[in-house]
Protein backbone atom coordinates (compact mmCIF):
# COMPACT_ATOMS: atom_id res chain seq x y z
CA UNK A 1 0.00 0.00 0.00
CA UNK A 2 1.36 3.44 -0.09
CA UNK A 3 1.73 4.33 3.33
CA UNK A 4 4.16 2.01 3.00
CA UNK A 5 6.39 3.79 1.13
CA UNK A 6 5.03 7.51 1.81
CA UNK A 7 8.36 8.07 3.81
CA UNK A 8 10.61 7.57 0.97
CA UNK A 9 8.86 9.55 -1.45
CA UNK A 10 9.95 12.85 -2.99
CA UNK A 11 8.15 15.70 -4.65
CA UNK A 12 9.12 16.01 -8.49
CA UNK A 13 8.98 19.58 -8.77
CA UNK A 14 11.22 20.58 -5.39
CA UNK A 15 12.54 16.71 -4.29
CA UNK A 16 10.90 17.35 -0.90
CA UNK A 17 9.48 14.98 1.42
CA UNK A 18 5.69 14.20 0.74
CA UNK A 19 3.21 13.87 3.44
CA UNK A 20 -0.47 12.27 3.03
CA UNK A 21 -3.70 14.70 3.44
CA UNK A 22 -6.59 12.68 3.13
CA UNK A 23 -6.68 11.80 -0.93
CA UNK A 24 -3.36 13.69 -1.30
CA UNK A 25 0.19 13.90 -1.36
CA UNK A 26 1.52 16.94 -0.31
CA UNK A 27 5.29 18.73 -0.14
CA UNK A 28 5.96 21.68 2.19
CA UNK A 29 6.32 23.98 -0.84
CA UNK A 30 2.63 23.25 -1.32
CA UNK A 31 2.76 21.02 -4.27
CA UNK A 32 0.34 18.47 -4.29
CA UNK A 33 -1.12 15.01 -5.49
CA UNK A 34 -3.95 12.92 -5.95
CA UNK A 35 -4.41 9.63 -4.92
CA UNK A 36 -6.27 7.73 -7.68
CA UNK A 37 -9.23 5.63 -6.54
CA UNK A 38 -6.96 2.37 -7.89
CA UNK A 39 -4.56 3.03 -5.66
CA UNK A 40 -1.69 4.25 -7.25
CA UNK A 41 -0.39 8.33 -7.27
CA UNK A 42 0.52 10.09 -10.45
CA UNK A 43 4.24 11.64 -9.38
CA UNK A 44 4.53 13.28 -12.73
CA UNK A 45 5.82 16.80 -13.39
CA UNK A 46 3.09 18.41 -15.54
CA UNK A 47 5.23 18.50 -18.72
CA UNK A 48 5.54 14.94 -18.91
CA UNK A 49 4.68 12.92 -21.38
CA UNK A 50 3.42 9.21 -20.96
CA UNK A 51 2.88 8.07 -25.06
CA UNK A 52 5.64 5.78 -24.18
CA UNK A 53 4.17 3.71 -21.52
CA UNK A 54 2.72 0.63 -21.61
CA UNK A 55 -1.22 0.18 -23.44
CA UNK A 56 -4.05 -1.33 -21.51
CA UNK A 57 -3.82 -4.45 -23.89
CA UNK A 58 -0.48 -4.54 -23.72
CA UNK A 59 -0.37 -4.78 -19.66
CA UNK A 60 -2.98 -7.11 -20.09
CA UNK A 61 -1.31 -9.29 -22.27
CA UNK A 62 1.90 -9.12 -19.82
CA UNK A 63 -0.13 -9.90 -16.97
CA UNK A 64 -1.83 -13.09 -18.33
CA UNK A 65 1.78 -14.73 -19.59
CA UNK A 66 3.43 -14.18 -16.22
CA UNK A 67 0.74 -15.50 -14.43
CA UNK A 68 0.46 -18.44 -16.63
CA UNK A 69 4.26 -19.36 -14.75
CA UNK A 70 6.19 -18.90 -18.01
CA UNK A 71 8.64 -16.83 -16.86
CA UNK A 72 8.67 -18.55 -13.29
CA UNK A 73 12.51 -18.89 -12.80
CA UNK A 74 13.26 -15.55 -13.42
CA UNK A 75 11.20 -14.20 -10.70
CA UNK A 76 12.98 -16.81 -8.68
CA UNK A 77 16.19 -16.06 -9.80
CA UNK A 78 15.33 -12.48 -8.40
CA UNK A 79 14.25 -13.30 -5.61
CA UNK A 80 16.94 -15.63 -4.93
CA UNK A 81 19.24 -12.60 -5.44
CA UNK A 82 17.14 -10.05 -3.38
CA UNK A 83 17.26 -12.47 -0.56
CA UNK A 84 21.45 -12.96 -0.76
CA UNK A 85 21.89 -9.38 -0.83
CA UNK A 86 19.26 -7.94 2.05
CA UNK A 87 18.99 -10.93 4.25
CA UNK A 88 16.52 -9.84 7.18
CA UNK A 89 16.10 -6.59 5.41
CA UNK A 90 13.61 -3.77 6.79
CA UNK A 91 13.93 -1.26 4.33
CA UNK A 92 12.51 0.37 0.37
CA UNK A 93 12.95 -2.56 -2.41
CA UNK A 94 12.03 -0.06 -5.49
CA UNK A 95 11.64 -1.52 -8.78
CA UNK A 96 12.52 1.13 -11.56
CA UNK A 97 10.08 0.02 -14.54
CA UNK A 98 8.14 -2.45 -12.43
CA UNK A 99 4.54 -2.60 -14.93
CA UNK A 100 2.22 -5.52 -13.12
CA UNK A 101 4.53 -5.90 -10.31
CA UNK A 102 4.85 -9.14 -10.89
CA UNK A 103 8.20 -9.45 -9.98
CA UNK A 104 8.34 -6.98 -7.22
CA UNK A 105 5.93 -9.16 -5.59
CA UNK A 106 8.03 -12.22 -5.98
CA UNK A 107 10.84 -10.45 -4.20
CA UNK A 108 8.72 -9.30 -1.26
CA UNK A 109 7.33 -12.40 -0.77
CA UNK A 110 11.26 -13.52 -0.29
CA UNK A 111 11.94 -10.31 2.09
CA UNK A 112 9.12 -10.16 4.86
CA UNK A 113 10.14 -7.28 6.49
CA UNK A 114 10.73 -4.80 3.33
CA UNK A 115 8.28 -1.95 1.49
CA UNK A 116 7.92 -2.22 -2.36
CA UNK A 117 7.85 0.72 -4.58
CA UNK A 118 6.40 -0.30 -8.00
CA UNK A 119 7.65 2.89 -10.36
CA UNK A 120 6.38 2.65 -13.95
CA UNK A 121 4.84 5.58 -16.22
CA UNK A 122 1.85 3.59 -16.94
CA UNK A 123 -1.18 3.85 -15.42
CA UNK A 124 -2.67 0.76 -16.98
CA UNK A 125 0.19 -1.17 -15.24
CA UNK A 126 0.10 0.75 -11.90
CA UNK A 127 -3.47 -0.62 -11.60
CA UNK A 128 -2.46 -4.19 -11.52
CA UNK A 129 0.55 -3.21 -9.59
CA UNK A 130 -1.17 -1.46 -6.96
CA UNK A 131 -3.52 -4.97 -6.02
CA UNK A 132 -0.09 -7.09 -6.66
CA UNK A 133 1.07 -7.06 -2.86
CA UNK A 134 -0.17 -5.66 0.48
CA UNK A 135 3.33 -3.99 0.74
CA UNK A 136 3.17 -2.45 -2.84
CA UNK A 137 2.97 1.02 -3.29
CA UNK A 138 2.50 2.07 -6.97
CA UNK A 139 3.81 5.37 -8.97
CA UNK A 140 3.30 7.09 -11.85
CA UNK A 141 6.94 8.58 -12.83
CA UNK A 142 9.10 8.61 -15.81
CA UNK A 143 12.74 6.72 -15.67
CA UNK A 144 14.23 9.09 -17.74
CA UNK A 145 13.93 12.44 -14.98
CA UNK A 146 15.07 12.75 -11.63
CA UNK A 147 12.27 9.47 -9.68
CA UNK A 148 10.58 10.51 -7.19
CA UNK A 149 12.49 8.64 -4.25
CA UNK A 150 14.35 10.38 -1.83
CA UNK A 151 18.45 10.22 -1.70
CA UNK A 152 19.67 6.93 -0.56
CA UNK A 153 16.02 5.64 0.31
CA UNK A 154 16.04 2.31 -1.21
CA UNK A 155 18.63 -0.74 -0.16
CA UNK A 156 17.07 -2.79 -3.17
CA UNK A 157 16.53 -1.94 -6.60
CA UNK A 158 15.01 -4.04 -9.08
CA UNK A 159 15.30 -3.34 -13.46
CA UNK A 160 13.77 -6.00 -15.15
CA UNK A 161 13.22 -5.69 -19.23
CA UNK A 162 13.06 -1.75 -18.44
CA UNK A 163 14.98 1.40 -19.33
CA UNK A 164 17.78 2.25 -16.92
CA UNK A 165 18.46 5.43 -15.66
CA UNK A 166 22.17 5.38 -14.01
CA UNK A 167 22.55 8.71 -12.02
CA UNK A 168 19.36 8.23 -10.77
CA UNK A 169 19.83 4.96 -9.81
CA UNK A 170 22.69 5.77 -7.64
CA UNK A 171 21.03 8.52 -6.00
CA UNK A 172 18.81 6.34 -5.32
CA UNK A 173 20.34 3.61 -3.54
CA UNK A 174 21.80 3.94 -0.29
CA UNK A 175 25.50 3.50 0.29
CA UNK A 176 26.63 -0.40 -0.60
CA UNK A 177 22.96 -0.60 -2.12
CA UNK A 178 22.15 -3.10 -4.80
CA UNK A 179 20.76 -3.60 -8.40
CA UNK A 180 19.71 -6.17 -9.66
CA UNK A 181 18.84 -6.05 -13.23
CA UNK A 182 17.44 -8.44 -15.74
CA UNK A 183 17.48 -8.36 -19.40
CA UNK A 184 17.34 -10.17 -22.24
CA UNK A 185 20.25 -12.33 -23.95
CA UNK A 186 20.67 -12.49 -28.06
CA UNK A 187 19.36 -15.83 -27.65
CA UNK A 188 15.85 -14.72 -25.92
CA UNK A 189 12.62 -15.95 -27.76
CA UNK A 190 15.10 -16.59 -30.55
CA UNK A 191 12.65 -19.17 -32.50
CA UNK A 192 9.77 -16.25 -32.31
CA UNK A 193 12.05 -13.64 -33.56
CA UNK A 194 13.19 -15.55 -36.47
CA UNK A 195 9.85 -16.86 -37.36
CA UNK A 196 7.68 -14.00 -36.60
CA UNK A 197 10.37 -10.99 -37.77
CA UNK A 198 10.41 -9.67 -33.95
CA UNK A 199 12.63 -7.20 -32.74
CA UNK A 200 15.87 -9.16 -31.74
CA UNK A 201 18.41 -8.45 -28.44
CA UNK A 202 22.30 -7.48 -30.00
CA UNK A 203 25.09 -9.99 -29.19
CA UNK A 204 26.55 -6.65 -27.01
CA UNK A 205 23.87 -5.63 -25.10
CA UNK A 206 24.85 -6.66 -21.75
CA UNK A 207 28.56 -5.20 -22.87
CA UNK A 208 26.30 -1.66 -23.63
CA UNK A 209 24.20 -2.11 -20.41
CA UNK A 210 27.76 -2.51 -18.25
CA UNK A 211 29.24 0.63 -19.86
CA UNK A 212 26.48 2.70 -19.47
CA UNK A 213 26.08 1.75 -15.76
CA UNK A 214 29.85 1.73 -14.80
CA UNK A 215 30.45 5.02 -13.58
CA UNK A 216 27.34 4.80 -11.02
CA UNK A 217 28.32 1.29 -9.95
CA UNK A 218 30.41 -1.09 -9.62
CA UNK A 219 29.21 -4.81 -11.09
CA UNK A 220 29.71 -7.49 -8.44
CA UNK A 221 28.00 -10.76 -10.71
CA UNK A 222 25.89 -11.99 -13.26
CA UNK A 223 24.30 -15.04 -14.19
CA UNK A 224 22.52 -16.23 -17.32
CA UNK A 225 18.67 -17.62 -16.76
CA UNK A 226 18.05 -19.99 -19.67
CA UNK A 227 15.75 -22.50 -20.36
CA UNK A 228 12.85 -23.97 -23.13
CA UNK A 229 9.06 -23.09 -22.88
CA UNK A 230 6.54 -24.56 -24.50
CA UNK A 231 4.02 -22.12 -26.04
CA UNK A 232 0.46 -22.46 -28.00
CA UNK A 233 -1.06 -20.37 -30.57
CA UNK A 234 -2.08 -18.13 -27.79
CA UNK A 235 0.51 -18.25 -25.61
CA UNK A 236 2.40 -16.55 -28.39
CA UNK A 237 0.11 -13.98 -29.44
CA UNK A 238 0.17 -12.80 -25.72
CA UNK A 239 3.81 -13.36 -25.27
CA UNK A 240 4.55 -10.80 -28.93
CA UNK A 241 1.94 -8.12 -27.85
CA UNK A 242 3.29 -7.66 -24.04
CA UNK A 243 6.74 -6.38 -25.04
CA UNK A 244 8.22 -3.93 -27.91
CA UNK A 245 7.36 -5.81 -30.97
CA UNK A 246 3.42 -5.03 -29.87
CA UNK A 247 4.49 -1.41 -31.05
CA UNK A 248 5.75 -2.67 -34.78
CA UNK A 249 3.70 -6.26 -35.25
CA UNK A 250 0.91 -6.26 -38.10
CA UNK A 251 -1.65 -8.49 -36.39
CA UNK A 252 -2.87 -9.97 -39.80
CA UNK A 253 0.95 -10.81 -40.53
CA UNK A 254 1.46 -12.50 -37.35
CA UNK A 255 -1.64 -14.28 -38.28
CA UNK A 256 -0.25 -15.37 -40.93
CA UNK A 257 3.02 -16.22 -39.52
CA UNK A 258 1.39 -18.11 -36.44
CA UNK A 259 -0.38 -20.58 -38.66
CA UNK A 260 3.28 -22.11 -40.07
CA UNK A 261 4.41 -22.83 -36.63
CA UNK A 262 4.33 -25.96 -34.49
CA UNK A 263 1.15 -26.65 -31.87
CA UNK A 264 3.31 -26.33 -29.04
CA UNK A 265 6.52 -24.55 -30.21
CA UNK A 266 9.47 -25.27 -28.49
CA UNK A 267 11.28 -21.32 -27.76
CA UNK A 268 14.11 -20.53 -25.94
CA UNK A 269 13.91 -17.99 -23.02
CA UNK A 270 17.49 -16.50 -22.26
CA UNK A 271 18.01 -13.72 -19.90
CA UNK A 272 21.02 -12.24 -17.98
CA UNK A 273 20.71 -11.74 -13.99
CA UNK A 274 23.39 -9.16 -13.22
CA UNK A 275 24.01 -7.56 -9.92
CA UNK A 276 25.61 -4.10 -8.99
CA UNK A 277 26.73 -2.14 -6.00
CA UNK A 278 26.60 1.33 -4.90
């Protein structure tokens, strides 16, 4: 819930602390913030612009393949990590691009005594996330300006399949904080991409992802997540229209393109677990 978190929060006009007033959110400068009736607050600045967030179908499509279990041992693999890291922790776990919250939720379950912060710029997402966990608390922000966390609030962070914002990031964390961050290898959904003409993951990505990061922290480990799933007809749609490719698939082509597959097709999923330190 967001009292949860209201502590840690920031005001993304002045960075001051936030304090509730009945349906609000309010900073001592007088800024202030609705609570939506979903249960999620909109920490926007007004100039903002959310095009880039997730649709409605596209969060719904996300949340029905994750809760089918397809992409199980990744959220363990998280939470695995989470638990390594913060041990009996009591503090923020704030997941920078979170959507459903699915994994956020995972790694709370693993960490008893820790607050969630789900931070995505969709709405449609911050719905789902909001109902996700009792120790959730969901917000509207964009990754790309200054989040609306105060400095060194958070011992966790979570980036899973999301953009990642470095400096901010660092602020973030706490002193000897921790990311952990998931993305995708070359070899992720490989059979789909080649079949379907998806969007494919560079051979150098995690080499980008490492330079990019490196002078706000220092990488401690990775490890590679990798096994086969076995998807139907609409398995796949679901599993093409909750990521990128939703934004550049045809629906009649991948119509088309569905019908000349196998009934179940066999399809590699390949991510990279990496951890860093503050």
């Amino acid at each position: 819930m967001l009292q949860d978190i209201e502590r840690y929060l920031a005001c993304p006009h002045c960075a001051q602390a936030l304090t509730r007033h009945d349906r609000s959110l309010r900073c001592p400068a007088g800024h202030s913030f609705d609570l939506a009736k979903q249960g999620y607050v909109s920490l926007l600045a007004g100039d903002a612009h959310t095009g880039t967030g997730d649709t409605a179908e596209m969060v719904a499509a996300r949340a029905d393949f994750l809760a089918a279990g397809h992409y199980r041992p990744i959220a363990d693999a998280l939470a695995e990590g989470a638990a390594a890291v913060s041990g009996e922790s009591h503090g923020l776990v704030a997941d920078l691009g979170a959507g459903t919250g699915h994994y956020l939720a995972h790694v709370l379950d693993a960490l008893p005594g820790a607050a969630g912060a789900a931070l995505d710029i969709s709405k449609y997402a911050l719905r789902r996330a909001a109902r996700a966990h009792p120790r959730i608390g969901a917000v509207v922000c964009d990754a790309w300006r200054p989040l609306p966390l105060r400095d060194a609030s958070a011992e966790l962070m979570l980036n899973v399949f999301a953009p990642r914002n470095g400096p901010e990031i660092r602020r973030v964390l706490r002193p000897g904080g921790t990311l952990l961050l998931v993305s995708p290898t070359a070899r992720h959904l490989r059979e789909l991409v080649d079949a379907l003409g998806l969007l494919s993951v560079d051979e150098e990505k995690q080499r980008r992802i490492d330079e990019k990061l490196g002078p706000y922290l220092e990488p401690v480990e990775r490890r590679e997540v990798e096994y086969t799933l076995r998807l139907g007809p609409q398995d796949v749609r679901t599993v093409v229209g909750m990521g990128p490719s939703a934004w550049h698939t045809d629906p009649e082509r991948l119509g088309a393109a569905l019908a000349g597959l196998p009934e179940p097709v066999e399809v590699t999923a390949s991510v990279t677990v990496a951890t860093y330190r503050r």
